[in-house]
Protein backbone atom coordinates (compact mmCIF):
# COMPACT_ATOMS: atom_id res chain seq x y z
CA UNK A 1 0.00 0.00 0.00
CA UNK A 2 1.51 3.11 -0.63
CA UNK A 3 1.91 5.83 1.95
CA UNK A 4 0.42 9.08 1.34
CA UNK A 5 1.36 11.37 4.16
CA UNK A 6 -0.30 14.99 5.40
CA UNK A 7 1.70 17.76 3.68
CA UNK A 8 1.01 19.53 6.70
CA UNK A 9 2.52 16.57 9.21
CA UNK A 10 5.39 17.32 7.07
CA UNK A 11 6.05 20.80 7.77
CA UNK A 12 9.76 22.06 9.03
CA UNK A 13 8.99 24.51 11.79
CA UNK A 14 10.09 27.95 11.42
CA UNK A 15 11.72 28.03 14.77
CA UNK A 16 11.78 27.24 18.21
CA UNK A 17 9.86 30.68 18.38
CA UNK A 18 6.92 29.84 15.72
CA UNK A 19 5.99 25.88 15.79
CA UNK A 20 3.41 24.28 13.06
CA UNK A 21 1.01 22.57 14.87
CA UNK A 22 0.47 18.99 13.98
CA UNK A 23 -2.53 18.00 12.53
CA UNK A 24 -2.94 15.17 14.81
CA UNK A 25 -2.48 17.49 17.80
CA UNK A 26 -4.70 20.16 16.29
CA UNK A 27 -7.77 17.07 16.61
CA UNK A 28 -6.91 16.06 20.02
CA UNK A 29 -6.94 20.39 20.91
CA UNK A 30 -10.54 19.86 19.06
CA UNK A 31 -11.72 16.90 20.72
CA UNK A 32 -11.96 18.94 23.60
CA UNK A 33 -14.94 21.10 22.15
CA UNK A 34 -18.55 19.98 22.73
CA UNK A 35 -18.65 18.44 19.07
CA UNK A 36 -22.57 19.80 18.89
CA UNK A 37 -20.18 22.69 17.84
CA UNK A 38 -19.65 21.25 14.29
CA UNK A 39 -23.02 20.58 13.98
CA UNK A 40 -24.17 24.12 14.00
CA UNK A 41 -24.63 26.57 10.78
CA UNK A 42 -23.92 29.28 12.75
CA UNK A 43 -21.02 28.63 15.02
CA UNK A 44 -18.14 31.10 14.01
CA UNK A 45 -14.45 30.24 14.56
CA UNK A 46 -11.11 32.51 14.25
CA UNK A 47 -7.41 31.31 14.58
CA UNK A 48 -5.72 34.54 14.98
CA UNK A 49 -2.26 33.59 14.37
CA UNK A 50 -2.94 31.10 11.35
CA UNK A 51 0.23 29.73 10.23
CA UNK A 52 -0.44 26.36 8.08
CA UNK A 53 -4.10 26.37 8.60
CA UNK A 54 -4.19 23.12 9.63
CA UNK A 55 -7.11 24.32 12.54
CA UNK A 56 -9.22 25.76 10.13
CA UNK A 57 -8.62 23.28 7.40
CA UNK A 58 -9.49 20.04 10.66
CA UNK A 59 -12.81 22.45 11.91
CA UNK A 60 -14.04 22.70 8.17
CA UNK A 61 -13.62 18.50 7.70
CA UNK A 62 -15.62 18.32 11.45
CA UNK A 63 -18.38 21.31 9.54
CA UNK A 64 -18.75 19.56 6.89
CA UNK A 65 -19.59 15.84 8.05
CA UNK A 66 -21.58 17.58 10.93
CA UNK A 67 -24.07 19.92 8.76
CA UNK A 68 -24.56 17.62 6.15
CA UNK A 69 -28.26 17.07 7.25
CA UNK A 70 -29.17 20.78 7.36
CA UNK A 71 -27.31 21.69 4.30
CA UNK A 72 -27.07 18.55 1.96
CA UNK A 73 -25.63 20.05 -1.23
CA UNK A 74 -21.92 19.51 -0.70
CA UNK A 75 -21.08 22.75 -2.83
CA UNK A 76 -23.71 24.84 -0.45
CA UNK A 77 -22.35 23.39 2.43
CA UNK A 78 -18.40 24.18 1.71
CA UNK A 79 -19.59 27.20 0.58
CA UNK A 80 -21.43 28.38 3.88
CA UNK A 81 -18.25 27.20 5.84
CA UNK A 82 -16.16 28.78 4.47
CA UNK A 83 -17.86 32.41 4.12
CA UNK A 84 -19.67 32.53 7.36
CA UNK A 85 -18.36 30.35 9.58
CA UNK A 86 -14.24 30.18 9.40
CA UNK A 87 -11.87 33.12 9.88
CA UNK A 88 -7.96 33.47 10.03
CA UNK A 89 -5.54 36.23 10.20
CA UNK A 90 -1.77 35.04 9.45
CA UNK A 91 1.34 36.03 11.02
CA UNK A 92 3.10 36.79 8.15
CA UNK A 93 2.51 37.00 4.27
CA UNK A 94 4.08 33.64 3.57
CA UNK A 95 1.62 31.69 6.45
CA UNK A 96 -1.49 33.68 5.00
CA UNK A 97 -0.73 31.71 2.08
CA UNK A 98 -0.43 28.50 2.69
CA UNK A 99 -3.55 28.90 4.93
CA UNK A 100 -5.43 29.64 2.19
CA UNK A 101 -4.04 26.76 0.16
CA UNK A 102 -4.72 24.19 3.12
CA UNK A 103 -8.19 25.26 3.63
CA UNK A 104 -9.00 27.15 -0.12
CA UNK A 105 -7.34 24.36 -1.91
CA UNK A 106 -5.60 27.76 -3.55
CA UNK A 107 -3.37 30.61 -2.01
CA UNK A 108 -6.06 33.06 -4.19
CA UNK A 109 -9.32 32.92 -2.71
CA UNK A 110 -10.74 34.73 -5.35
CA UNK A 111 -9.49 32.51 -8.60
CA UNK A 112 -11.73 29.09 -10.46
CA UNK A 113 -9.45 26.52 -8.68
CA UNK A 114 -10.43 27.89 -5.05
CA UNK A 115 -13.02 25.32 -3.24
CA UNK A 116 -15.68 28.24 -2.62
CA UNK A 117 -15.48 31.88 -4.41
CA UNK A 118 -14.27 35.10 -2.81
CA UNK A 119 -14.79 38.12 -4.49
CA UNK A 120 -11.04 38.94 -3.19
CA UNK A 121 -7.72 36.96 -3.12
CA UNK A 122 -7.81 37.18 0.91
CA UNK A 123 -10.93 35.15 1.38
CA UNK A 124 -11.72 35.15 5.39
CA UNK A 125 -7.96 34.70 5.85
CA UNK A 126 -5.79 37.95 5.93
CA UNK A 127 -2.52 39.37 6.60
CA UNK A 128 -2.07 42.69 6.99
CA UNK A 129 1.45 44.56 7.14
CA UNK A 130 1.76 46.20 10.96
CA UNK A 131 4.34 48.14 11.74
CA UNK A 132 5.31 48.58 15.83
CA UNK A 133 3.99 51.56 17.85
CA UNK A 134 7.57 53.05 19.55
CA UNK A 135 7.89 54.86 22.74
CA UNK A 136 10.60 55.51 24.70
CA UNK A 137 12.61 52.66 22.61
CA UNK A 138 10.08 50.11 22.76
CA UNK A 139 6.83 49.13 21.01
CA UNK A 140 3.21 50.25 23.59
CA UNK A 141 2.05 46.24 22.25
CA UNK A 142 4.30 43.79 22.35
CA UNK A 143 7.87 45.49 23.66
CA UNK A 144 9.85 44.81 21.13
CA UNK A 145 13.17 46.89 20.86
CA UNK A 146 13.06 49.48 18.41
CA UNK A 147 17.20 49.23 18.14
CA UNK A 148 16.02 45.44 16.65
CA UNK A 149 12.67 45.76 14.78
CA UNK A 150 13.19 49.29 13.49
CA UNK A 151 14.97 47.91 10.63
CA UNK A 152 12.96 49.40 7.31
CA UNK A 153 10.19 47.94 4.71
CA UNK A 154 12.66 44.87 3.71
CA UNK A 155 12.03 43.05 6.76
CA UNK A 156 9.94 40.85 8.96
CA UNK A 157 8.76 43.45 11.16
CA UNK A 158 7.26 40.61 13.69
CA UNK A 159 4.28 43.51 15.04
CA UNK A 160 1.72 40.76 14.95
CA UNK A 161 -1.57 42.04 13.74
CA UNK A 162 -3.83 40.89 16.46
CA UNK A 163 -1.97 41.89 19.36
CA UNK A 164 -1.00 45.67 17.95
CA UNK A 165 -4.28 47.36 18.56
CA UNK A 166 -6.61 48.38 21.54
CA UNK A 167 -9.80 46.90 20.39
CA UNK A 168 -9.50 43.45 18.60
CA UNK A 169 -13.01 43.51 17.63
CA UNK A 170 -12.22 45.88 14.47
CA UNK A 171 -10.65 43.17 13.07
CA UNK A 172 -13.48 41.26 11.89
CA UNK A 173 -16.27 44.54 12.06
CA UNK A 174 -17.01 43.93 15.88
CA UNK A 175 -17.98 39.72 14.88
CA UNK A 176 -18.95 37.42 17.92
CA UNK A 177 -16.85 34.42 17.67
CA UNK A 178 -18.06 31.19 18.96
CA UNK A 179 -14.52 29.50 19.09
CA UNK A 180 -11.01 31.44 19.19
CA UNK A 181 -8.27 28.43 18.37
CA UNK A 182 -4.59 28.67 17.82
CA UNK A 183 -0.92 28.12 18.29
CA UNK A 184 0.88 31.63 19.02
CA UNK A 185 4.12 33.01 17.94
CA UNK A 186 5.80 32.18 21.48
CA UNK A 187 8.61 34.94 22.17
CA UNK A 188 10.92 37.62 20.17
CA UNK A 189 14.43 38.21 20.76
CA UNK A 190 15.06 41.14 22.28
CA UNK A 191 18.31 41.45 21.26
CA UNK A 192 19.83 39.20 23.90
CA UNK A 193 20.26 35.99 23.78
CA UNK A 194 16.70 35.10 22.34
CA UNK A 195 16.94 31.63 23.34
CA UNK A 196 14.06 31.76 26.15
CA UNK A 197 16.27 33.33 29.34
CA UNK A 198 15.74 36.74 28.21
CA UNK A 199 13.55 36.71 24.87
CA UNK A 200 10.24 38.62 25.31
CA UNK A 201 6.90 36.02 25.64
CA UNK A 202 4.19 36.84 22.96
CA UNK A 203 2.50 33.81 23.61
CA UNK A 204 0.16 35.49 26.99
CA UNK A 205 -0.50 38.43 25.15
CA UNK A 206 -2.63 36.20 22.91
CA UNK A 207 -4.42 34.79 25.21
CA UNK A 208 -5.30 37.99 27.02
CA UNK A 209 -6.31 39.83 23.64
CA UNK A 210 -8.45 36.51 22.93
CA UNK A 211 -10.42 36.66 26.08
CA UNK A 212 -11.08 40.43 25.09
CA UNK A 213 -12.78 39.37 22.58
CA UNK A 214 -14.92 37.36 24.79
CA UNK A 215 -15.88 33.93 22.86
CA UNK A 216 -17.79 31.08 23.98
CA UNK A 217 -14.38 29.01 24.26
CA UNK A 218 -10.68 29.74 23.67
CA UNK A 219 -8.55 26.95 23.02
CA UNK A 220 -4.19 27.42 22.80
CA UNK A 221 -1.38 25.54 22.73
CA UNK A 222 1.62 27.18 24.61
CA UNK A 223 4.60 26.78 26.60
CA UNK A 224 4.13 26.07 30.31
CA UNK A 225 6.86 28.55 31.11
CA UNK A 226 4.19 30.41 32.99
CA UNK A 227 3.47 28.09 35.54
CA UNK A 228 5.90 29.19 37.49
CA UNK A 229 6.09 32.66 35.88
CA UNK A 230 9.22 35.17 35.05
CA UNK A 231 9.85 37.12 32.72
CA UNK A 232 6.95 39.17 31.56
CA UNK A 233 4.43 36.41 32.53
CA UNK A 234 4.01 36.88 36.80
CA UNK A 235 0.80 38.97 35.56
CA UNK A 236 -0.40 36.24 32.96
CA UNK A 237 0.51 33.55 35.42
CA UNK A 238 -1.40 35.14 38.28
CA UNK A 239 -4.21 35.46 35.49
CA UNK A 240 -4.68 31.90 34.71
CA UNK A 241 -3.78 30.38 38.03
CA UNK A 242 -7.12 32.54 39.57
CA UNK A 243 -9.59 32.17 36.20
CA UNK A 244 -11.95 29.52 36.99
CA UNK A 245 -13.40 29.38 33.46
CA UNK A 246 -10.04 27.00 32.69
CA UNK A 247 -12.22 23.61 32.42
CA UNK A 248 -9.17 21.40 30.87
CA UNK A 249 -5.25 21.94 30.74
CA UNK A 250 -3.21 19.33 29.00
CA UNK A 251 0.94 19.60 30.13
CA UNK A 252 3.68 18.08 28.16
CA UNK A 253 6.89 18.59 30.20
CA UNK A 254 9.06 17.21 27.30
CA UNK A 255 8.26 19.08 24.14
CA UNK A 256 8.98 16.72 22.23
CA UNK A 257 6.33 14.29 23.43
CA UNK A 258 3.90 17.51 21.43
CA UNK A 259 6.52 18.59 18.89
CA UNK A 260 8.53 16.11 17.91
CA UNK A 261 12.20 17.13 17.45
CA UNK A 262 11.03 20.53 19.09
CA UNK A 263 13.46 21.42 22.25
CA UNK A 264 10.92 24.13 24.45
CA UNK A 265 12.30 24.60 27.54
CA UNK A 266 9.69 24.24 30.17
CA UNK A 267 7.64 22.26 27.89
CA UNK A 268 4.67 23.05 26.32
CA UNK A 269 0.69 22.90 27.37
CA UNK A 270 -2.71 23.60 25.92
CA UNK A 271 -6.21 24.84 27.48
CA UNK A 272 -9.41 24.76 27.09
CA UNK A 273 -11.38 28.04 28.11
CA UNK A 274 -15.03 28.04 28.80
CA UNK A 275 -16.70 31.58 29.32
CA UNK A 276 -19.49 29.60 31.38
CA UNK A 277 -17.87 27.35 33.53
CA UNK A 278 -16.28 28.14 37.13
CA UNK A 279 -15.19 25.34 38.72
CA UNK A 280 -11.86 23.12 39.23
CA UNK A 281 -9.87 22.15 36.20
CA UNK A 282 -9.47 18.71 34.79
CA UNK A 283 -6.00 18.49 34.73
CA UNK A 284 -3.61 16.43 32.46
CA UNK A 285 0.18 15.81 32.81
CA UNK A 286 1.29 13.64 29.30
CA UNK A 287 5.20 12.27 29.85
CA UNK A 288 6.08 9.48 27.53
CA UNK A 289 2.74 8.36 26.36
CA UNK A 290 1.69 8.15 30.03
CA UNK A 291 -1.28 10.09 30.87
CA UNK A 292 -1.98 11.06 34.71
CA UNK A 293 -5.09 12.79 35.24
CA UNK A 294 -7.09 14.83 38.66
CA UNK A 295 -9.14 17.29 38.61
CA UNK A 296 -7.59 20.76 40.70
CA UNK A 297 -7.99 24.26 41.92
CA UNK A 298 -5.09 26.11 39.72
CA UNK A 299 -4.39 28.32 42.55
CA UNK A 300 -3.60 25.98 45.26
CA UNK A 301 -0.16 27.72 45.12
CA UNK A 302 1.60 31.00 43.67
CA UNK A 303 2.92 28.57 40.84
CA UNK A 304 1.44 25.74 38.89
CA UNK A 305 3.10 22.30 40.37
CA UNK A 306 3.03 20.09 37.00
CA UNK A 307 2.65 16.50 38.28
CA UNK A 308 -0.28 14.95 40.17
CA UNK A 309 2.14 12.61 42.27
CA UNK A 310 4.37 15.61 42.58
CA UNK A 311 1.45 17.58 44.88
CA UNK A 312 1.19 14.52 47.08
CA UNK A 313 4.68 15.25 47.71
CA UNK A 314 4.59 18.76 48.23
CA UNK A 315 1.31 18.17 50.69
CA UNK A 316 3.42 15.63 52.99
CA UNK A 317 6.45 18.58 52.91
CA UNK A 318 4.41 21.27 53.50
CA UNK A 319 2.37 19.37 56.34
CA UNK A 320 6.00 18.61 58.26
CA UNK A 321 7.84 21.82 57.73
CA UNK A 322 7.30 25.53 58.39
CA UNK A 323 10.57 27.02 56.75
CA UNK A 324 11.72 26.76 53.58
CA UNK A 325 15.06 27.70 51.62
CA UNK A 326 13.69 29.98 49.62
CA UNK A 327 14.34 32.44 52.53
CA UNK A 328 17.91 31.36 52.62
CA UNK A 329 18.99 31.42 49.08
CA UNK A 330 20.93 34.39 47.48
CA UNK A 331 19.58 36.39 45.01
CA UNK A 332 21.46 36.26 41.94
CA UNK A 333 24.70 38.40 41.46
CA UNK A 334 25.25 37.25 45.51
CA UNK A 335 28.64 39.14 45.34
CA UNK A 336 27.66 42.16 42.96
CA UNK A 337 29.61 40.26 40.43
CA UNK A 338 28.17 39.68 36.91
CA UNK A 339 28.69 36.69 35.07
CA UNK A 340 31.09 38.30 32.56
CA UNK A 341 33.15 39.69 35.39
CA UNK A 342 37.07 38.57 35.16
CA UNK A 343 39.90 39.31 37.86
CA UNK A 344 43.71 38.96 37.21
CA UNK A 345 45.14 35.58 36.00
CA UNK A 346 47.89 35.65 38.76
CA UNK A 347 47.47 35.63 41.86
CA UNK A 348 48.77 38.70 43.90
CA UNK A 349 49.06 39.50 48.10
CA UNK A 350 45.45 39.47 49.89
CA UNK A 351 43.64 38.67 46.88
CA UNK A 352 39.93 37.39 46.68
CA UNK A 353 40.05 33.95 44.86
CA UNK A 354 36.81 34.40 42.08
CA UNK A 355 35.36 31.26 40.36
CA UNK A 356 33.35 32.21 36.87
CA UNK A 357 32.96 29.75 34.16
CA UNK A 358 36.26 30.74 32.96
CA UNK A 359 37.92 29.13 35.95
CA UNK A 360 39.73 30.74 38.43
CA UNK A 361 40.92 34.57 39.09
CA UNK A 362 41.81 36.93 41.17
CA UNK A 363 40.40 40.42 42.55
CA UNK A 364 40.71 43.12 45.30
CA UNK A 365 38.66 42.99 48.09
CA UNK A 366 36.89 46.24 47.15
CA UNK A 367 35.78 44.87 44.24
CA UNK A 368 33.30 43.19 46.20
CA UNK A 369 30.13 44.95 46.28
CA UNK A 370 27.51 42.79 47.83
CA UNK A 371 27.66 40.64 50.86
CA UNK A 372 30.95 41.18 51.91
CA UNK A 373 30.21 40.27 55.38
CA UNK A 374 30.37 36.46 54.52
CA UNK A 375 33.28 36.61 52.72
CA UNK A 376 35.27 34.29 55.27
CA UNK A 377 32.71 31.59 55.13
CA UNK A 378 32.35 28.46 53.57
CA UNK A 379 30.03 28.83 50.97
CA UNK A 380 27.40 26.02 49.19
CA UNK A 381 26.69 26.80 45.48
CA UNK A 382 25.59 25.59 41.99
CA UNK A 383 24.75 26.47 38.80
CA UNK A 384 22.56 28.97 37.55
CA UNK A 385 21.21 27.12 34.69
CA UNK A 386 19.27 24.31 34.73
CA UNK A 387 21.66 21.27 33.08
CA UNK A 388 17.93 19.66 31.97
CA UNK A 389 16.94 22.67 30.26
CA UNK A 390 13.91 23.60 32.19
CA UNK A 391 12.29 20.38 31.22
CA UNK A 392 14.03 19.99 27.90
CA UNK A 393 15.68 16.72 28.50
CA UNK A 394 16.43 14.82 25.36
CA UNK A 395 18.93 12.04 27.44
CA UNK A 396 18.45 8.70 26.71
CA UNK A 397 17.19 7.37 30.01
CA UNK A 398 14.58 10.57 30.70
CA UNK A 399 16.19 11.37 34.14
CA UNK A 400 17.29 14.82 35.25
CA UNK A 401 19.69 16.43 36.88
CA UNK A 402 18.16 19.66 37.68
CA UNK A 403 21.38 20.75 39.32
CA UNK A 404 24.34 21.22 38.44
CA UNK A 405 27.19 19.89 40.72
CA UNK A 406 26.58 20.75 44.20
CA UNK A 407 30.39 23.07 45.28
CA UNK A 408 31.92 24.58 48.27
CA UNK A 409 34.40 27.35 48.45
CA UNK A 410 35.98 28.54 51.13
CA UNK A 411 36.93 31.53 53.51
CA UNK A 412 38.36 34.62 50.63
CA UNK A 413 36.46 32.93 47.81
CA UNK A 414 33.38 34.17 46.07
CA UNK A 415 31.57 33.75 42.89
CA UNK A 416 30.43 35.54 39.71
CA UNK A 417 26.72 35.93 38.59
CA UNK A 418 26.90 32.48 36.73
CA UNK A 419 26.26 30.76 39.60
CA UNK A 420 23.40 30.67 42.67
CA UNK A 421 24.52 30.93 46.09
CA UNK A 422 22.86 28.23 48.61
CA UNK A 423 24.39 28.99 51.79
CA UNK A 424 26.85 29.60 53.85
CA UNK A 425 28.44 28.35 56.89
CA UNK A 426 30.96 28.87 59.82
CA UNK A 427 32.17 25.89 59.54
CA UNK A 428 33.51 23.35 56.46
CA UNK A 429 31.68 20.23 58.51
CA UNK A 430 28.16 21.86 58.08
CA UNK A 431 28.98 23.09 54.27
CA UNK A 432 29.48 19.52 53.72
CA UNK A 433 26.29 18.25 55.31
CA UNK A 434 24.65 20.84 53.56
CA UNK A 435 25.98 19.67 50.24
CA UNK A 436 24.68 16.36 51.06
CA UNK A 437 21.61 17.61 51.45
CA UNK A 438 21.35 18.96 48.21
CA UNK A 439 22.96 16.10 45.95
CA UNK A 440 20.02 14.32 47.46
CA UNK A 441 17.37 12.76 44.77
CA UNK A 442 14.58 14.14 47.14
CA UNK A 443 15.93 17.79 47.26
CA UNK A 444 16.42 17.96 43.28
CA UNK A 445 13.16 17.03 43.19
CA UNK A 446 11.55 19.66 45.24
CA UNK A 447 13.31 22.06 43.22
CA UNK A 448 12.01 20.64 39.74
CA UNK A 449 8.84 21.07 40.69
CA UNK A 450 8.86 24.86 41.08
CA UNK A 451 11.17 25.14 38.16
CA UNK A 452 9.97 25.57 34.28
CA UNK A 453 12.92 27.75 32.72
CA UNK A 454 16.41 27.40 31.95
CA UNK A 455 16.95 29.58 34.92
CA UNK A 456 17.50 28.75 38.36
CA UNK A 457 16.41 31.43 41.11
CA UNK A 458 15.80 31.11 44.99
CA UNK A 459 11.94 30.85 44.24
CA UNK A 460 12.21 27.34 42.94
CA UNK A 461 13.46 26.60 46.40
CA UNK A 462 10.00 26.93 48.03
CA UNK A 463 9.09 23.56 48.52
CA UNK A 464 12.84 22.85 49.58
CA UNK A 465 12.47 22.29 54.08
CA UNK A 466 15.31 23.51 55.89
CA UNK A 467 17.18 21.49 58.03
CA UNK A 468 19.71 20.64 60.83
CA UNK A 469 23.46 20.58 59.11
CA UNK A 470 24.97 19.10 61.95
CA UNK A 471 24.96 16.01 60.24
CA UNK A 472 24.33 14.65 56.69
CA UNK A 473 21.85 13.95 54.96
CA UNK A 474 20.33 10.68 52.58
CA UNK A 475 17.38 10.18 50.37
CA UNK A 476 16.16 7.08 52.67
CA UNK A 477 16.02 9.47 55.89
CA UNK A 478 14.35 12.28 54.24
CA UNK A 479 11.80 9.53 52.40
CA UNK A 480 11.04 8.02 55.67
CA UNK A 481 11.06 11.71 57.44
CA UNK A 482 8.29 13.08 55.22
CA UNK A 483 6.59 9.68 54.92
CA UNK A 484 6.60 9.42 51.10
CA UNK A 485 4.88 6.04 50.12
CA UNK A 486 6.60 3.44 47.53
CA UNK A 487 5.15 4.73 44.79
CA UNK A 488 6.10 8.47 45.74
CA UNK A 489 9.62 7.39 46.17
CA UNK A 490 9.87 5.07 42.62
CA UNK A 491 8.63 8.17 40.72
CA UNK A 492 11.21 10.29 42.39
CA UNK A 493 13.61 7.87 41.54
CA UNK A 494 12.04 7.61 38.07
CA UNK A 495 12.81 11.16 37.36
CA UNK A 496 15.95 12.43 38.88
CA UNK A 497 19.15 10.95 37.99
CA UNK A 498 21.48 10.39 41.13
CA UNK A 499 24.18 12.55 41.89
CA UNK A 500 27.72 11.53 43.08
């Protein structure tokens, strides 16, 4: 038999940034719907960031089986569809066009070879050019950087049409849409590193423009970043956590159990929104084909916690402790010292020995502008970036790290932005037990849980209980200390890879 694949299965993704949606994930994001939905002359549905046009081109297969009874002439029927009941706008010139050809059958809506007749090439599915609104360097919609996106006519200016104006509704001449469905651009580079530690998220301010306009459901897929917030997304996060109208949420931790051969770092999620509901959500976490499901109040804590065994855990921690290390962690730059910072190769009389990811140097004390107090201490630290990749973990046994190696350092050391300061300690025997603490399975768990970036920051330390460093510490004591059942422990153990 020979095998006839969907072009749009087949589809490179523009980037890490802009990811074609499946059309196999697209179904399962419509499966969610009541399907009396598709049955319905008059239900109206917009993707406002149409790329392929795979979720128009699924909705108008689901239209056209459903309405066959009240509109039995096939042409009629496609015809109706397509003028009254599905709308697009594309991100960029090249996506309005091959949204028209996936649901048009031809990139001119307008022309004899087009399923149902336009009087214009656009059909329901346009693209218009936007440029960015700048103030004080940065655009009033989105933020990009004008020193980036202020780059003339010959460009991809990236000022998304739906999210660069005040009302949405003039869009489509003030339409009521029954269904808003889509997959976002997710970020823009700001002109950093625009590889998700300091990139700008887009993704939330579709959602929020969506909800403006107030449909009967919203359905998007997006990354999971804001669970536990950061940059730009504390409001959004706050936002969703506390909206009782989110009936479903379906979390992949690995990306690429959604996107194959798509690295997202904090995975990636979708939702279904339902203007009419108010209640707890039914909550899915998808990790290898394994499904766990529970239904749960979103705001049980300031951040999402991704894994249904993992809240069990964090109930038993929470029940036995009443400090956390959160409050002992130290902000980042502990020593005032960023990450680029560099001291003399040689050493020289009463220097401060300074570890960076360059190794070893060596500065005056005055350099030193933070925390100088604890400079004669032994000091606990690790890495500031998450070796996993904030849930990105392509290794061939699906364990994590989390951390990076757990260090000390001594009286007249200190370190550079790059890495997160634990704790320090009077004396080297209760650094040690400290470190022990943290090398712990049980510890690097507690952290994952409140962690879905590349970045590591005392927050994700919350759920982390402080204890006595006179001695050391194992993952059997602290199971058996916080009463963790079999299973509890074998999923820990599952996940987090040990640590010598």
């Amino acid at each position: 038999m020979n095998y006839n694949p969907d072009v749009l299965s087949c589809l490179a993704n523009l980037s890490n940034d802009e990811v074609f949606t499946p059309p196999q994930l697209a179904n399962q994001m419509l499966d969610m719907l009541p399907q009396e939905l598709f049955r319905s002359p008059d239900t109206k549905f917009l993707d406002p960031c149409t790329k392929s046009g795979v979720f128009l081109r699924e909705i108008a297969k689901r239209l056209i089986d459903g309405l066959a009874d009240k509109i039995p002439d096939l042409q009629k029927r496609i015809d109706h569809i397509m003028q009254h009941q599905l709308y697009g706008i594309a991100i960029t010139q090249l996506t309005a066009l091959m949204s028209r050809r996936s649901l048009y059958c031809s990139k001119d809506a307008s022309c004899k070879y087009s399923l149902s007749h336009f009087d214009d090439a656009d059909g329901n599915i346009h693209f218009d050019e936007i440029l960015h609104t700048w103030q004080n360097g940065k655009c009033i919609y989105c933020g990009a950087s004008q020193e980036v996106y202020d780059r003339g006519e010959d460009f991809e200016t990236h000022a998304y049409e739906f999210i660069h104006t005040d009302n949405p509704n003039t869009l489509y001449k003030n339409m009521t849409f029954d269904v808003i469905i889509g997959n976002p651009p997710y970020q823009l580079n700001d002109g950093g590193s625009g590889k998700g530690i300091s990139a700008l998220p887009l993704y939330n301010k579709f959602v929020e423009q969506s909800e403006r306009l107030n449909p009967r459901y919203l359905i998007m897929i997006i990354p999971s970043r804001w669970f536990a917030g950061g940059r730009g997304l504390n409001d959004f996060r706050e936002m969703m956590l506390n909206d009782g109208r989110i009936r479903h949420l379906v979390d992949y931790p690995k990306s690429r159990d959604c996107f194959p051969g798509v690295d997202i770092a904090g995975g990636v999620c979708y939702f279904l929104w339902d203007r009419e509901y108010d209640g707890k959500c039914n909550f899915t976490s998808i990790v290898r084909d394994t499904e766990s499901n529970r239904m749960r109040r979103l705001n049980e804590f300031d951040i999402f916690i991704r894994d249904n065994i993992g809240l069990d855990i964090v109930h038993k921690v929470l029940s036995k402790s009443d400090s956390f290390y959160s409050s002992l962690v130290y902000s980042s730059t502990p020593f005032g010292l960023r990450s680029f910072y560099r001291g003399k190769k040689n050493e020289f009389p009463n220097a401060v020995i300074l570890h960076s990811s360059d190794g070893i140097s060596y500065i005056e004390k005055d350099e030193i502008t933070r925390n100088k107090e604890i400079l004669n201490t032994y000091k606990v630290y690790i890495g500031k970036i998450n070796p996993d990749r904030g849930g990105v973990n392509n290794a061939s046994d699906g364990m994590m790290n989390v951390t990076t190696k757990v260090n000390i350092i001594g009286p007249n050391e200190i370190i550079t932005e790059t890495y997160l300061l634990l704790n320090k300690f009077e004396e080297r025997s209760d650094a040690q037990n400290c470190a022990s603490y943290f090398k712990t399975r049980f510890v690097r768990y507690l952290i994952s849980v409140a962690l879905s970036s590349m970045n590591i920051a005392k927050e994700n330390f919350k759920f982390v209980p402080q204890q006595d460093f006179s001695k050391p510490w194992t993952d059997e004591e602290l199971y058996k200390k916080y009463g963790l059942t079999d299973e509890e422990i074998q999923f820990i153990e599952s996940m987090i890879r040990p640590m010598e």
